[in-house]
C-alpha atoms as a PDB file:
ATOM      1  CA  UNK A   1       0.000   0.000   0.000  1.00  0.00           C
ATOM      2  CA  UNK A   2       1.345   3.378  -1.313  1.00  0.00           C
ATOM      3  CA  UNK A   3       2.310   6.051   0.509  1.00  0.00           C
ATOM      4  CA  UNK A   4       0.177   8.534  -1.223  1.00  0.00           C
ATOM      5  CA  UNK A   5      -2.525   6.217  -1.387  1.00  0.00           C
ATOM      6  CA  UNK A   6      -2.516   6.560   2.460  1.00  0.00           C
ATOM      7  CA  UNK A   7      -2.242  10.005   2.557  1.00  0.00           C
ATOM      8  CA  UNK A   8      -5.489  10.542   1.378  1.00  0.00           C
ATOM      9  CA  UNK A   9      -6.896   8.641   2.883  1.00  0.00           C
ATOM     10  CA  UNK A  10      -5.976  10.411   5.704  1.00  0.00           C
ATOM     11  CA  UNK A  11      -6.182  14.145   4.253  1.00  0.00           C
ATOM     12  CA  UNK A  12      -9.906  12.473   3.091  1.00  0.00           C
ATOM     13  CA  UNK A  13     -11.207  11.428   6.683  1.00  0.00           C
ATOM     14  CA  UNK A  14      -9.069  14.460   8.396  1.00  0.00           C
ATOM     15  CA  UNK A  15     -10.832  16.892   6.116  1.00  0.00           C
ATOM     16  CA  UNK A  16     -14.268  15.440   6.600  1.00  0.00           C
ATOM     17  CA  UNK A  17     -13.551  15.535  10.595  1.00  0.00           C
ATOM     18  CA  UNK A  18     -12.289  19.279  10.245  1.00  0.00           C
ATOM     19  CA  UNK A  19     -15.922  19.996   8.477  1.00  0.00           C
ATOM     20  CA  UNK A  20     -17.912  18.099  11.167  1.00  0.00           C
ATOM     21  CA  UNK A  21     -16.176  20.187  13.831  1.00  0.00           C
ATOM     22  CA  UNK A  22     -16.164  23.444  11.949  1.00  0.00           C
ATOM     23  CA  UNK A  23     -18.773  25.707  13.784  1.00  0.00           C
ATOM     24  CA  UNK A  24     -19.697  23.404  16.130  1.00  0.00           C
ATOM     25  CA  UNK A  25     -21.791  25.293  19.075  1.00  0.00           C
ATOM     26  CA  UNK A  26     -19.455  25.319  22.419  1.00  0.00           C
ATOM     27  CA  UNK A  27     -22.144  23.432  24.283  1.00  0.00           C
ATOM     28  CA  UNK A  28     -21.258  20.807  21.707  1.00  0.00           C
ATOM     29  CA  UNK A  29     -17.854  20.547  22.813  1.00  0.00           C
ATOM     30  CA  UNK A  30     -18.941  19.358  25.761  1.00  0.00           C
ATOM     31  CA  UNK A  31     -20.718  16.334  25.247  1.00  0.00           C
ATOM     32  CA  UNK A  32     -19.678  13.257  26.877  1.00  0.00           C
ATOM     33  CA  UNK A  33     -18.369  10.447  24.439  1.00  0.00           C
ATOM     34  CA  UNK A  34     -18.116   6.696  24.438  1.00  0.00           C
ATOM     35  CA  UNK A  35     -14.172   6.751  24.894  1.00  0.00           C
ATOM     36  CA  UNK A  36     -14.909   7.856  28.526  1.00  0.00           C
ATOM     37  CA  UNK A  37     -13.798  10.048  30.103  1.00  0.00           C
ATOM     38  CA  UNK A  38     -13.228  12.135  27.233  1.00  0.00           C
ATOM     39  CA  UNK A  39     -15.386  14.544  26.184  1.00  0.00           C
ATOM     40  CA  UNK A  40     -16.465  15.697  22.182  1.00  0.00           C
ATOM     41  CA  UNK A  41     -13.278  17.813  22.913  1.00  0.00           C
ATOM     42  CA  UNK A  42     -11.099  15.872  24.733  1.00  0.00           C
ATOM     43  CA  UNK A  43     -11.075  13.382  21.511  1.00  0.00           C
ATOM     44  CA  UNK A  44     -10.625  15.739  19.133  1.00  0.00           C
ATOM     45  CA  UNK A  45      -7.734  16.888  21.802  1.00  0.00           C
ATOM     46  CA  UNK A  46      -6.735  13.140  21.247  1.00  0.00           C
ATOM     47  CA  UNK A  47      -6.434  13.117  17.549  1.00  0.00           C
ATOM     48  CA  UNK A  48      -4.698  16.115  16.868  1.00  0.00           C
ATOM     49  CA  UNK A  49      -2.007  14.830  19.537  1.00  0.00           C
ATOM     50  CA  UNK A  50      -1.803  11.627  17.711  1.00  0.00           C
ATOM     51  CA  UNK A  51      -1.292  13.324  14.674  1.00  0.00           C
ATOM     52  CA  UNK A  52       1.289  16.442  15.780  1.00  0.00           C
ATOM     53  CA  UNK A  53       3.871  13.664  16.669  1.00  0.00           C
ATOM     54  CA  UNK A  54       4.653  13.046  13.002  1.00  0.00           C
ATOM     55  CA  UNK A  55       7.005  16.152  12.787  1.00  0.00           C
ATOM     56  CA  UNK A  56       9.323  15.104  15.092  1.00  0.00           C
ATOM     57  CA  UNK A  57       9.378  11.821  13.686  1.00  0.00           C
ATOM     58  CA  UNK A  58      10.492  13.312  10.148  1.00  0.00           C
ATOM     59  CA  UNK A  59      12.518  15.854  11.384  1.00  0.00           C
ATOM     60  CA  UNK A  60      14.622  12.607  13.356  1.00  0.00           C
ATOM     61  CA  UNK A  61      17.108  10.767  11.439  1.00  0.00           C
ATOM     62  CA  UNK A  62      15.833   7.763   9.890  1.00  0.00           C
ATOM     63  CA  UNK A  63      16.364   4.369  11.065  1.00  0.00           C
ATOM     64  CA  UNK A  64      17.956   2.245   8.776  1.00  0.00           C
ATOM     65  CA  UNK A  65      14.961  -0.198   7.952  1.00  0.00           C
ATOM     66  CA  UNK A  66      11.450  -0.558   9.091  1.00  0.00           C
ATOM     67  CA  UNK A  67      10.475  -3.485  11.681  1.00  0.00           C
ATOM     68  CA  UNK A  68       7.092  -2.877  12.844  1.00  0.00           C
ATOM     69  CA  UNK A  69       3.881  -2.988  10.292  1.00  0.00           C
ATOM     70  CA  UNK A  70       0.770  -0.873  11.178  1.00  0.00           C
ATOM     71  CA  UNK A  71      -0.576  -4.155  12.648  1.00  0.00           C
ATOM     72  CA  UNK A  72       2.424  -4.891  15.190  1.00  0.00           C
ATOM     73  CA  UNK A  73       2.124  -1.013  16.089  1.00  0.00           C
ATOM     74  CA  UNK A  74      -1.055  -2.025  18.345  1.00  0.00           C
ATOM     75  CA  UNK A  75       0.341  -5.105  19.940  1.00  0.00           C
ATOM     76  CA  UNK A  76      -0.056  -5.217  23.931  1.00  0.00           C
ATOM     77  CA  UNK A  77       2.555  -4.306  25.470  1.00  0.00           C
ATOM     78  CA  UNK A  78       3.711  -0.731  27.621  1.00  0.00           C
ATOM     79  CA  UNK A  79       1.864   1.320  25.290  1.00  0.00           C
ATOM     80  CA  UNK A  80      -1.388  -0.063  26.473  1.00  0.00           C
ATOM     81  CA  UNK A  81      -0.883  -0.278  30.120  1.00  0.00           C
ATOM     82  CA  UNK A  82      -2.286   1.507  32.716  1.00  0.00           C
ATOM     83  CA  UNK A  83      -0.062   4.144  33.308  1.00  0.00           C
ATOM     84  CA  UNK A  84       0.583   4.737  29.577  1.00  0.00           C
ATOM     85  CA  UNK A  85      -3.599   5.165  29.233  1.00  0.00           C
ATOM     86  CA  UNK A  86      -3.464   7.909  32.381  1.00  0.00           C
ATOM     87  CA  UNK A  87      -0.543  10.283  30.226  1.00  0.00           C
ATOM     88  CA  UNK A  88      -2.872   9.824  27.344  1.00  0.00           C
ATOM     89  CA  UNK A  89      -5.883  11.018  29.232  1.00  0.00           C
ATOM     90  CA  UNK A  90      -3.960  13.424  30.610  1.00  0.00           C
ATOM     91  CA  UNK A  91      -2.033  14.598  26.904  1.00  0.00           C
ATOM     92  CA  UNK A  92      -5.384  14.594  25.422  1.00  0.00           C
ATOM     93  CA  UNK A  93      -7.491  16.659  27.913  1.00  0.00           C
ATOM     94  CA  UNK A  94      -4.561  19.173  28.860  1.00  0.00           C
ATOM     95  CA  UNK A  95      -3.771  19.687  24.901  1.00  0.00           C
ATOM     96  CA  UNK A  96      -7.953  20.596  24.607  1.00  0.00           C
ATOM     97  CA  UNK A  97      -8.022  22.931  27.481  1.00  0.00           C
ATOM     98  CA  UNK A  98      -5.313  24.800  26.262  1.00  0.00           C
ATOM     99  CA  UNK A  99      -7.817  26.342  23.831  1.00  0.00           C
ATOM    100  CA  UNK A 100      -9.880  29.094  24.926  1.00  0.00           C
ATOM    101  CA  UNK A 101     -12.977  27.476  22.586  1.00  0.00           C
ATOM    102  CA  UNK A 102     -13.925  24.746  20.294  1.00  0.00           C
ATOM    103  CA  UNK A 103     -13.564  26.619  17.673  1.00  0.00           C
ATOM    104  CA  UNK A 104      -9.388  27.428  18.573  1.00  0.00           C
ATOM    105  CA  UNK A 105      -9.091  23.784  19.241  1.00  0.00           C
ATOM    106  CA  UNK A 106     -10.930  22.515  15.768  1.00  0.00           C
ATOM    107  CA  UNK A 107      -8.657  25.370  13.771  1.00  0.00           C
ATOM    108  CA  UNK A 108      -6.189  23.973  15.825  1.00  0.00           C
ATOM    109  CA  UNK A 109      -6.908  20.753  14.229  1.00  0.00           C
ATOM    110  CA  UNK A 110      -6.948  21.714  10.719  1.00  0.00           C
ATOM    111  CA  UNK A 111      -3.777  23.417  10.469  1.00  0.00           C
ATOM    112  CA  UNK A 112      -1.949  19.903  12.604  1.00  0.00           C
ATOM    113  CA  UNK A 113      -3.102  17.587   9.754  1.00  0.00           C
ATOM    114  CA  UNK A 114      -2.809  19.994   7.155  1.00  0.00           C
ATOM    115  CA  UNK A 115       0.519  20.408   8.786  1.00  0.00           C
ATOM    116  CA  UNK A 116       1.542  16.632   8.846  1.00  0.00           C
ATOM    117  CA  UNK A 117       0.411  16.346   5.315  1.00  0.00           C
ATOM    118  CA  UNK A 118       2.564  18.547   3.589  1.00  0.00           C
ATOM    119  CA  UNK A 119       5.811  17.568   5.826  1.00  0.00           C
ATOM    120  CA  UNK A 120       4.480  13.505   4.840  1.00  0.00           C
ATOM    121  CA  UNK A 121       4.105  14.361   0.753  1.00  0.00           C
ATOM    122  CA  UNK A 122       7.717  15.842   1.009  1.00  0.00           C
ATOM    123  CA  UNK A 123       9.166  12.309   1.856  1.00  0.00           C
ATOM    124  CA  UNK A 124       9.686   9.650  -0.162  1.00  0.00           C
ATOM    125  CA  UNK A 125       8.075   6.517  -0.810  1.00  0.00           C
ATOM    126  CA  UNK A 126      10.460   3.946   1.743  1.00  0.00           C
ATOM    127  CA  UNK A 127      10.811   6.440   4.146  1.00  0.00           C
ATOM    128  CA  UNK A 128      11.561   5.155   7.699  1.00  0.00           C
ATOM    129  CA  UNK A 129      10.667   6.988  10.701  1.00  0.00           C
ATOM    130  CA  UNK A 130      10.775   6.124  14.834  1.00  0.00           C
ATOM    131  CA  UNK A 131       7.625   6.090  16.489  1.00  0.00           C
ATOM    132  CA  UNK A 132       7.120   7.911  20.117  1.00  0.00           C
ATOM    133  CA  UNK A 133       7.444   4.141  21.182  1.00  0.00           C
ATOM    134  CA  UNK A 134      10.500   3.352  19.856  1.00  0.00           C
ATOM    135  CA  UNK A 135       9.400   1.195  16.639  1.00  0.00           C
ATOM    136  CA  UNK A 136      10.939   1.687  13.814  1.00  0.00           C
ATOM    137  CA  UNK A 137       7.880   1.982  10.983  1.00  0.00           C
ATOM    138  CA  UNK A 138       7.895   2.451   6.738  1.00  0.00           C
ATOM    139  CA  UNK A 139       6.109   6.057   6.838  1.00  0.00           C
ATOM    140  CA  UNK A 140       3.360   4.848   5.481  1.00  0.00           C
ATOM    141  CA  UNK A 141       2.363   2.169   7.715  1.00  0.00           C
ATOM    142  CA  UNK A 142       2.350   4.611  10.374  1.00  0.00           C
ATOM    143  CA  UNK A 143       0.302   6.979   8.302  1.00  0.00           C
ATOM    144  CA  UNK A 144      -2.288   3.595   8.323  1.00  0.00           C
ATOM    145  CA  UNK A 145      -2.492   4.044  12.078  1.00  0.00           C
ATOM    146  CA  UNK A 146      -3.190   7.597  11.679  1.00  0.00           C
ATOM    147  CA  UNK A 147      -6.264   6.683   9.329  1.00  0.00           C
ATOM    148  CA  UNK A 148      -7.956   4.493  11.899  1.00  0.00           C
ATOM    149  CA  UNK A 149      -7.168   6.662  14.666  1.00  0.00           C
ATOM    150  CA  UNK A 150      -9.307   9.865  12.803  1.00  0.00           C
ATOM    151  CA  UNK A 151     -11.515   7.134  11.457  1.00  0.00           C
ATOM    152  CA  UNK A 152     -12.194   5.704  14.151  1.00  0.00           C
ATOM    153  CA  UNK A 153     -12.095   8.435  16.611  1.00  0.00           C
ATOM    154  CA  UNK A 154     -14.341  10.308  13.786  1.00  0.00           C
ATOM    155  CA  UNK A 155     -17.182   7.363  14.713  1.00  0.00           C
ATOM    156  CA  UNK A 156     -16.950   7.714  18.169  1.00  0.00           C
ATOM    157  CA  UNK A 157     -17.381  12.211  17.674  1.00  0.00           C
ATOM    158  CA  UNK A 158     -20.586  11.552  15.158  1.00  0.00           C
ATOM    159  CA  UNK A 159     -22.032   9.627  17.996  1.00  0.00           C
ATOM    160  CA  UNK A 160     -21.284  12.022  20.776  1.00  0.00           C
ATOM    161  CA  UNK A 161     -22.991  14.589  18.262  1.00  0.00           C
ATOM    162  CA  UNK A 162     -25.828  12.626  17.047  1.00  0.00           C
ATOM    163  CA  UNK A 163     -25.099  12.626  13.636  1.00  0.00           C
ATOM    164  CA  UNK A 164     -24.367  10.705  10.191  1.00  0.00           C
ATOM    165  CA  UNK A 165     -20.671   9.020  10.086  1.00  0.00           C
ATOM    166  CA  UNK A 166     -18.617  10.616   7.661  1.00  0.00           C
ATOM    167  CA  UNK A 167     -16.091   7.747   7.309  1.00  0.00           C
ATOM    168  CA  UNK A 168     -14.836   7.691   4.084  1.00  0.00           C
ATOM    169  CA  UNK A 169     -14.507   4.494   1.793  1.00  0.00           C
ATOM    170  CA  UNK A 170     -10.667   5.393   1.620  1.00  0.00           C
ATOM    171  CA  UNK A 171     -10.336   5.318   5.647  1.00  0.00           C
ATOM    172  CA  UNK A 172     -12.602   2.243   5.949  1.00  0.00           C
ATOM    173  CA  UNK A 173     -10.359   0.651   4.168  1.00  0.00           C
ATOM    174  CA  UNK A 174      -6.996   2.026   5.593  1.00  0.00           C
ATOM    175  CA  UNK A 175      -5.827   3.605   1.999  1.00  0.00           C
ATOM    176  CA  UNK A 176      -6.143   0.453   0.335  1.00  0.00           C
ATOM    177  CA  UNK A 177      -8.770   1.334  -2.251  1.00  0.00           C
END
């Protein structure tokens, strides 16, 4: 699967998660979700974090080759534990809160991925990067965990909100189509 295959995938589902959010009334914001205790803008919070780390990661010197696939990226181990799970929480609900509105945080939004896809299109196809976790990952696979995190993140907001998913067929099916 192509790198620019995944990216838009992930410029599709990002873009159709920036509209959702875009004008959104601050009571809105509020709204409890089903990834608890997070809030409507706590997971937004979460997203854009997840997303903002992939500067760093291309602005690092590659590793030499890539040893974890998008699938081996979510096995169980320290990134899933208990303590790991509080500093997300905690990453997720500090970065939201650091925005005097909804409106500051979804801008805020927009311009990360917007961001993260310009810096990704400037690399080439191959490229290795090292995740926050320490595994070394083809760019592109790690842009596949990026897709389901907005896709699936995106689910969990349109159900907070009461509306219509707005998955896209690219994101349902990771950039493969």
């Amino acid at each position: 699967m192509g790198q620019g295959r995944v990216l838009e995938a992930f410029c599709l589902d990002a873009g159709e998660l920036s509209r959702a959010v875009a004008g959104l009334p601050e009571a809105e914001w509020d709204r409890p979700t089903r990834c608890e205790p997070w809030s409507v803008r706590e997971v937004l919070g979460q997203v854009r974090v997840v997303i903002a780390w992939l500067p760093g990661m291309l602005a690092a010197p590659p590793p030499d080759k890539a040893e974890v696939s998008a699938v081996e990226y979510y096995r169980p181990d320290d990134r899933f534990a208990p303590q790991t799970n509080t500093a997300r929480i905690a990453s997720a609900r500090d970065h939201a809160a650091g925005h005097g509105s909804g409106a500051a945080l979804a801008d805020d939004f927009t311009a990360t991925w917007q961001r993260a896809d310009r810096l990704c299109r400037a690399e080439p196809e191959g490229r290795v990067a090292r995740t926050r976790h320490g595994d070394a990952m083809l760019l592109s696979q790690f842009l596949v965990t990026r897709v389901v995190e907005v896709a699936v993140h995106g689910l969990d907001l349109a159900e907070a909100l009461r509306r219509e998913p707005w998955l896209t067929p690219q994101a349902a099916f990771g950039g493969s189509r």
